[in-house]
Protein backbone atom coordinates (compact mmCIF):
# COMPACT_ATOMS: atom_id res chain seq x y z
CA UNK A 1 -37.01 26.93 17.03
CA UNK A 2 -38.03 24.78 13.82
CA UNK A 3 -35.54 26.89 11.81
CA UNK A 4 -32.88 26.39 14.11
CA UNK A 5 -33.59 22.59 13.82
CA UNK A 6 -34.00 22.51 9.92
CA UNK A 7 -30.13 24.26 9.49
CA UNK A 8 -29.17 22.03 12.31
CA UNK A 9 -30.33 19.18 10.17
CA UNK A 10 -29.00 20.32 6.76
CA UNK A 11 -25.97 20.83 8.31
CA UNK A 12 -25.49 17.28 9.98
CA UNK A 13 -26.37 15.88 6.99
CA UNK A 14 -24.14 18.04 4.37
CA UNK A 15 -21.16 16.88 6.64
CA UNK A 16 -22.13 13.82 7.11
CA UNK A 17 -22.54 13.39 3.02
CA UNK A 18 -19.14 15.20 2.27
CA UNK A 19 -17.11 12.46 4.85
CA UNK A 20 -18.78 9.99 2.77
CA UNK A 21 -17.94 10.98 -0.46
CA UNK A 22 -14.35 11.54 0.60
CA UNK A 23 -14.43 8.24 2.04
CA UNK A 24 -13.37 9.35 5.66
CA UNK A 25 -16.59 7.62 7.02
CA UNK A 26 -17.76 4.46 5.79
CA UNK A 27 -21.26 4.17 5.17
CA UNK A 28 -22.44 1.82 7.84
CA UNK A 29 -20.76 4.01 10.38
CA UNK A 30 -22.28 7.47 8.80
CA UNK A 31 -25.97 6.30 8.63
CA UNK A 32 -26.20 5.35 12.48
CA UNK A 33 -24.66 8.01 13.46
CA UNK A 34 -26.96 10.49 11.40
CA UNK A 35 -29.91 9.26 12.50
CA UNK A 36 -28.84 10.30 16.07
CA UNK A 37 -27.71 13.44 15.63
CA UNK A 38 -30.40 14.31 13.40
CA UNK A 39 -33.24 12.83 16.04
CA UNK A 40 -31.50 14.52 19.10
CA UNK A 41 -31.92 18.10 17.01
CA UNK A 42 -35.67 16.97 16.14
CA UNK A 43 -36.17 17.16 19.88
CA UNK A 44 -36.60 13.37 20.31
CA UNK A 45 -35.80 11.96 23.85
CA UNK A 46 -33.04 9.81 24.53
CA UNK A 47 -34.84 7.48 27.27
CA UNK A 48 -38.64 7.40 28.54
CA UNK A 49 -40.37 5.68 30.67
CA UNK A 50 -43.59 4.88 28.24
CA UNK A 51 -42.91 1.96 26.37
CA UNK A 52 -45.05 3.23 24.03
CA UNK A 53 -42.60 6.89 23.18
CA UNK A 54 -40.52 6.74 20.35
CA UNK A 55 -37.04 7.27 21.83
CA UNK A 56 -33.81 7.06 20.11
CA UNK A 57 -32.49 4.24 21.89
CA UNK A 58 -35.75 1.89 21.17
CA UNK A 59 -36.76 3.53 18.34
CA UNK A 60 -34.09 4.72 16.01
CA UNK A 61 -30.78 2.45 17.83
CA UNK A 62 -32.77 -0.75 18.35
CA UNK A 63 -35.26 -0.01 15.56
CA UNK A 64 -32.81 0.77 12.52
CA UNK A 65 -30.28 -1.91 13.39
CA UNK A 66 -32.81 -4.48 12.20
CA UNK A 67 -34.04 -2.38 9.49
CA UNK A 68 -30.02 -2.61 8.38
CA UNK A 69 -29.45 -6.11 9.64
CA UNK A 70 -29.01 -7.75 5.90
CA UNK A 71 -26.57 -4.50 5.02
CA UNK A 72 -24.70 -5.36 8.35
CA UNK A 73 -24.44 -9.01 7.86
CA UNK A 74 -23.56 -8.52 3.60
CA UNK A 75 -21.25 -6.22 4.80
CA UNK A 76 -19.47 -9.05 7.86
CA UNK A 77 -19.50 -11.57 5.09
CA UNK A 78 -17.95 -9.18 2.34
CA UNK A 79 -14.96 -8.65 4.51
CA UNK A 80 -14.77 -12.23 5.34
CA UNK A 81 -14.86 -13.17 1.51
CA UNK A 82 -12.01 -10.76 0.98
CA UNK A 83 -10.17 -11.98 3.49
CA UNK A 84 -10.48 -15.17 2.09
CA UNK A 85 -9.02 -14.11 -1.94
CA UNK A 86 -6.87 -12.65 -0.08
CA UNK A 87 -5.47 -15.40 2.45
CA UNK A 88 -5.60 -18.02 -0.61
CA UNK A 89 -3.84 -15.85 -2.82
CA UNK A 90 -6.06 -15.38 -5.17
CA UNK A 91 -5.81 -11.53 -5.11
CA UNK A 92 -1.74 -11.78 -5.92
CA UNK A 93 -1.96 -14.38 -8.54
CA UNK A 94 -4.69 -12.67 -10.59
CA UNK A 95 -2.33 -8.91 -10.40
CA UNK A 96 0.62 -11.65 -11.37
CA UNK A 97 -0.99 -13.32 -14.30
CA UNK A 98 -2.42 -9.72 -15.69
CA UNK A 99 1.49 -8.57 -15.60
CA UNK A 100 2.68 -11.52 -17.52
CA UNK A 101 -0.18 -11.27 -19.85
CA UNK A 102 -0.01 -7.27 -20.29
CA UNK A 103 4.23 -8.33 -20.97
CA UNK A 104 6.10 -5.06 -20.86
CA UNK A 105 3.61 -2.77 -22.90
CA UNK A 106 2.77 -0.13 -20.33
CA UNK A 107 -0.50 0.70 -22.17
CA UNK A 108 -1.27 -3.18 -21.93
CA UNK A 109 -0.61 -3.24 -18.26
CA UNK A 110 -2.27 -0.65 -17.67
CA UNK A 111 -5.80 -1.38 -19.05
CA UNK A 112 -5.16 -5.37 -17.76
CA UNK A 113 -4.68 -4.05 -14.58
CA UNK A 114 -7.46 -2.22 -14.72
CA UNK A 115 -10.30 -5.20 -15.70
CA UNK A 116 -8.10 -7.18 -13.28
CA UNK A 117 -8.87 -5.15 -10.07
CA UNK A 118 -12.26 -4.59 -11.07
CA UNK A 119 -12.59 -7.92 -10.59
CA UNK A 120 -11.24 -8.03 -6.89
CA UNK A 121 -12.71 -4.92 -6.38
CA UNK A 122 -16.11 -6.62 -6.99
CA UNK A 123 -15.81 -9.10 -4.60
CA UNK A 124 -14.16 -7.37 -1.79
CA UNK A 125 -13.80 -3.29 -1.09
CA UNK A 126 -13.08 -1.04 1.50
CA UNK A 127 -9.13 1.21 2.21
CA UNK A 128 -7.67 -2.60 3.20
CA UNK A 129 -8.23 -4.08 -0.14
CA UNK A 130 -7.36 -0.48 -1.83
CA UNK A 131 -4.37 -0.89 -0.27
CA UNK A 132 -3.60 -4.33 -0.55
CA UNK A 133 -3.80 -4.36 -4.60
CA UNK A 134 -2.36 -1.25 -4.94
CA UNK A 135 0.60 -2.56 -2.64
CA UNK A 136 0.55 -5.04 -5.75
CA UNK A 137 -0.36 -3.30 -8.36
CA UNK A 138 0.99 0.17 -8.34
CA UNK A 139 4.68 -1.34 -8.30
CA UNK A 140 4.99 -3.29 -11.06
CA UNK A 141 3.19 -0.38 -13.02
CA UNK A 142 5.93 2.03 -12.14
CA UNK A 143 8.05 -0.86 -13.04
CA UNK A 144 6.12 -1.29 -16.55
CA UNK A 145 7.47 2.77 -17.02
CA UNK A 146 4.04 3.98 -16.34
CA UNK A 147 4.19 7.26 -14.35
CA UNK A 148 3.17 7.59 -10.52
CA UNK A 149 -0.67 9.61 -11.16
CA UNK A 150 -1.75 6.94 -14.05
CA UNK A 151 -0.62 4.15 -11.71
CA UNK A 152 -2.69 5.84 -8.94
CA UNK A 153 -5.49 6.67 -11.59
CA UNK A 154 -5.92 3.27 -13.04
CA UNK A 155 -6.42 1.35 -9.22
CA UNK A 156 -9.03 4.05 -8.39
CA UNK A 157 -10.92 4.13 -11.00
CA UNK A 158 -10.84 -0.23 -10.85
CA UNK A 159 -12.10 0.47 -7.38
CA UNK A 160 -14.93 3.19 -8.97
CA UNK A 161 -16.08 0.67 -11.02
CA UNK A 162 -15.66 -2.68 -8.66
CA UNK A 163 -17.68 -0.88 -6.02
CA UNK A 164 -20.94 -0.93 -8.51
CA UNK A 165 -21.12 -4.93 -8.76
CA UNK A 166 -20.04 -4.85 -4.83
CA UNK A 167 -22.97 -7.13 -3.63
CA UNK A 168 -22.17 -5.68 0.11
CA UNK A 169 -22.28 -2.60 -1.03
CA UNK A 170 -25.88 -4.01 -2.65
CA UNK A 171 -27.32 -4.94 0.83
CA UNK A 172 -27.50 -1.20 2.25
CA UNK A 173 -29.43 -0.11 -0.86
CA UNK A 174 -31.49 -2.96 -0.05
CA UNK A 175 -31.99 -2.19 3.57
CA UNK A 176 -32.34 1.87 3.39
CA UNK A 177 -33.69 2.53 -0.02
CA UNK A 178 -36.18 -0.22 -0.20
CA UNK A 179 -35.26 -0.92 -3.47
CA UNK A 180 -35.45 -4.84 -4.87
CA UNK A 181 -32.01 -6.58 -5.94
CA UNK A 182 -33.15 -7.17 -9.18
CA UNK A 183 -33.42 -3.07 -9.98
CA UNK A 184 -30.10 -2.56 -8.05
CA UNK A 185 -28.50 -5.59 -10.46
CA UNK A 186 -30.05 -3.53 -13.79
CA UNK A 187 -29.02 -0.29 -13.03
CA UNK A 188 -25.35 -0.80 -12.06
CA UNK A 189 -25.00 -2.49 -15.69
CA UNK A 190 -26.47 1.21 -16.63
CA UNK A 191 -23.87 3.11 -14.41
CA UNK A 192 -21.19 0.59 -15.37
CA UNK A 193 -21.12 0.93 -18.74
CA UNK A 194 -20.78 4.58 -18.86
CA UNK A 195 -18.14 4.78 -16.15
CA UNK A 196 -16.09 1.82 -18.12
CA UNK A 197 -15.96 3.85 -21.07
CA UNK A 198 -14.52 6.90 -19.31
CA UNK A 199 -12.49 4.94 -17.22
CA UNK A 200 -10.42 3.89 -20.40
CA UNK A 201 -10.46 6.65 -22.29
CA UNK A 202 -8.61 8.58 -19.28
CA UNK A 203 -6.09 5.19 -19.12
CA UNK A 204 -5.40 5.68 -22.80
CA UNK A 205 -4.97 9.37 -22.81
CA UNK A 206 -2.82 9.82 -20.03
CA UNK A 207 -0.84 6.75 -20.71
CA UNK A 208 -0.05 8.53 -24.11
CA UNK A 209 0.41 11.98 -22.90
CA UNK A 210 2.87 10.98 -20.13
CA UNK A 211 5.06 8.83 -22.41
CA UNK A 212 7.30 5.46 -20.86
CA UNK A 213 9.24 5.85 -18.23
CA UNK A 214 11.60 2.61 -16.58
CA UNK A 215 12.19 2.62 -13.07
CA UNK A 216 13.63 -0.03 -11.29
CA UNK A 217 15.30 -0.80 -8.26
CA UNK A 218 17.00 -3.84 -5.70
CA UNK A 219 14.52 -4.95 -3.13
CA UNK A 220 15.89 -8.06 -0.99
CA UNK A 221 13.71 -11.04 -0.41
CA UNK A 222 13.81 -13.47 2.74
CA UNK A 223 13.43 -17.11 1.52
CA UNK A 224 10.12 -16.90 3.72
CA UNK A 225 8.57 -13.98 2.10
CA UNK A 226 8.77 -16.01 -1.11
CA UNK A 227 7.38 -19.12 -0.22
CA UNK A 228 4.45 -16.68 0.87
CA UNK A 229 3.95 -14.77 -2.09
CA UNK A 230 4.69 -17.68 -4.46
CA UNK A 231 1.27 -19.72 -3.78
CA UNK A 232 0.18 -21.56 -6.30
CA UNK A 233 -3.44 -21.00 -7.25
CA UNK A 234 -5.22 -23.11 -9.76
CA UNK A 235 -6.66 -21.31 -12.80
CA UNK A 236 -10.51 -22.21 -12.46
CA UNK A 237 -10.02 -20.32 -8.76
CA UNK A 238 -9.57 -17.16 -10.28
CA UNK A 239 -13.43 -16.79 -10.77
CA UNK A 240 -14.09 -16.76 -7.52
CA UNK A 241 -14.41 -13.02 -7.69
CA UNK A 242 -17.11 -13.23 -9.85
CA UNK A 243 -19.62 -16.06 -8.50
CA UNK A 244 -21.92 -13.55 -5.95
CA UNK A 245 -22.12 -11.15 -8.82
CA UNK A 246 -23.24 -13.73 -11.21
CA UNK A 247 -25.48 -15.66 -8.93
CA UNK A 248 -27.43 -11.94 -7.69
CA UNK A 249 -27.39 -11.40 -11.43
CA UNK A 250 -28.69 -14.68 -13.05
CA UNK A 251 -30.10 -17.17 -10.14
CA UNK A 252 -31.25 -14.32 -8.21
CA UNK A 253 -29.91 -15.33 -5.02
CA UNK A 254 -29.87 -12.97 -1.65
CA UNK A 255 -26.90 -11.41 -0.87
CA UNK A 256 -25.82 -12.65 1.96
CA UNK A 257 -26.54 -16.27 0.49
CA UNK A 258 -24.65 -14.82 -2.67
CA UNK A 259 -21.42 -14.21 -0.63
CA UNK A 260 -21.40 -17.05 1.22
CA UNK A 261 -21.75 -19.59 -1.53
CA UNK A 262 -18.91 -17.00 -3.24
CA UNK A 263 -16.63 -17.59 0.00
CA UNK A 264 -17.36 -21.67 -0.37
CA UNK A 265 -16.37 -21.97 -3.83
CA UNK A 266 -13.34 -19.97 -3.23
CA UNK A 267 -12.32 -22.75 -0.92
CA UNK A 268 -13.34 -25.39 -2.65
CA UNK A 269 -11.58 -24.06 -6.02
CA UNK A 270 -8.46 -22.76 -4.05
CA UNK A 271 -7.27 -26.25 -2.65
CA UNK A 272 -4.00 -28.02 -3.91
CA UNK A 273 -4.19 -30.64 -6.18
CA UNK A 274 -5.77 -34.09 -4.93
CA UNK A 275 -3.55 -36.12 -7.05
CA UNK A 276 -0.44 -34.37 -6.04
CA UNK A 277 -1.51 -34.54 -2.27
CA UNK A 278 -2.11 -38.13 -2.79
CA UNK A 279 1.63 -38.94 -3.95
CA UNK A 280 2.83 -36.98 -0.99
CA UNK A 281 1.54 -37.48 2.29
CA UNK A 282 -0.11 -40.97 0.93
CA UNK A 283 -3.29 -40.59 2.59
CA UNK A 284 -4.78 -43.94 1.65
CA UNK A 285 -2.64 -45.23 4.67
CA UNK A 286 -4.99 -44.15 7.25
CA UNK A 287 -7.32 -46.30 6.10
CA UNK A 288 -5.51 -49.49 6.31
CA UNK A 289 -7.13 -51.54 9.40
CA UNK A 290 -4.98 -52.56 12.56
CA UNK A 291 -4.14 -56.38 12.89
CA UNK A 292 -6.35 -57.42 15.56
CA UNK A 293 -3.91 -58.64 18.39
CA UNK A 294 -5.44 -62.16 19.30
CA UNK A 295 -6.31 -62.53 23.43
């Protein structure tokens, strides 16, 4: 019987590892799930009347959703911080101002492109952001004459290397591994680097090897769409991306703190112009008193 529970567990947990690593299972979703399959094949009971019997909906349902409560609420306020670059358009204008920097040097797009979703990737991850930038992204690459698989290659490995500073992504290694923030803020600098390095070496080697090729083509655009995609977002608001890294890295702030301080400054950095606001709506009138009507 204990051999039949020791494959059963290998097994649960070599599938369980391989839909994480392909990314068909998200992490949060995998670990939960785990620990009940792999405590129903340890022969633990699902319900019992002792208060005092480890069961796996008091012990390991109850019990580990607090143990992960600062991975679950790092990973709430991740989303809503991406939704938030993402609303503001802060996510657009910083793939827009790495293709007018990069010009029309496909190598230069490329490895802009690159540092440029790192930088969103940092902040926010997950298949809706991967999708969103490379939405973005992979177009104007293929545009650039850079060929479909480095276009493909370079948001990847952006999202390889974005996922290491990914302060959510910081919270579960927190919560499972028991491991303080300030080791997990070292060592991704030591994975990082490494992966960095790589990372551009492939960009340059396949953006030589496949050459330039220009592709273009007619897409039509409803006055609507434009005045969507056109937002105008001040310069100092494209750091927004950064601040939870940098304040888990040098103030040593929690995460959760980390991303919601990140998600404040992105508002308070992303509004319009106060002057500008001023000369058009003329704001100062609201505060002008009423005559007092005499009786």
């Amino acid at each position: 019987m204990e051999t039949v529970q020791i494959i059963g567990i290998l097994l649960v947990f070599i599938v369980f590892v391989g839909l994480m690593m392909t990314r068909k299972l998200t992490t949060l979703l995998a670990l939960p799930m785990m620990a009940i399959l792999l405590a129903a094949i340890a022969g633990i009971p699902l319900l019992s009347d002792n208060p005092d019997t480890f069961t796996i909906t008091k012990g390991v349902l109850a019990g580990g959703a607090m143990k992960l409560s600062t991975a679950i609420a790092g990973l709430i306020f991740g989303a809503w911080f991406g939704q938030i670059l993402s609303k503001v358009g802060i996510t657009k204008t910083i793939i827009r101002k790495a293709a007018e920097l990069a010009g029309d040097k496909p190598l230069a797009i490329a490895i802009i492109f690159f540092l440029a979703a790192s930088v969103i990737f940092s902040a926010a991850n997950g298949l809706g952001m991967v999708i969103l930038v490379g939405t973005i992204a992979i177009p104007i690459m293929l545009t650039a004459g850079l060929k479909p698989f480095v276009s493909g290659l370079v948001v990847l490995l952006a999202n390889a290397v974005g996922v290491v500073f990914n302060v959510s992504t910081w919270a579960i290694y927190t919560d499972v591994l028991k491991v303080p923030t300030n080791t997990i803020a070292s060592y991704s600098l030591v994975c990082a680097v490494p992966l960095i390095v790589i990372a551009l070496i492939m960009i340059v080697y396949y953006t030589r090897k496949d050459g330039k090729v220009r592709r273009a083509w007619a897409m039509p655009l409803k006055p609507e769409f434009q005045a969507q995609d056109n937002k105008n977002v001040r310069a100092i608001a494209l750091i927004s991306p950064l601040v939870p890294v940098l304040l888990v890295f040098f103030l040593k702030v929690d995460i959760v703190s980390a991303v919601f301080m990140g998600a404040l400054v992105t508002l308070l950095l992303a509004t319009p112009n106060v002057h500008s606001m001023c000369c058009r709506v003329r704001w100062w009138k609201a505060f002008r008193m009423w005559p007092v009507r005499s009786v």
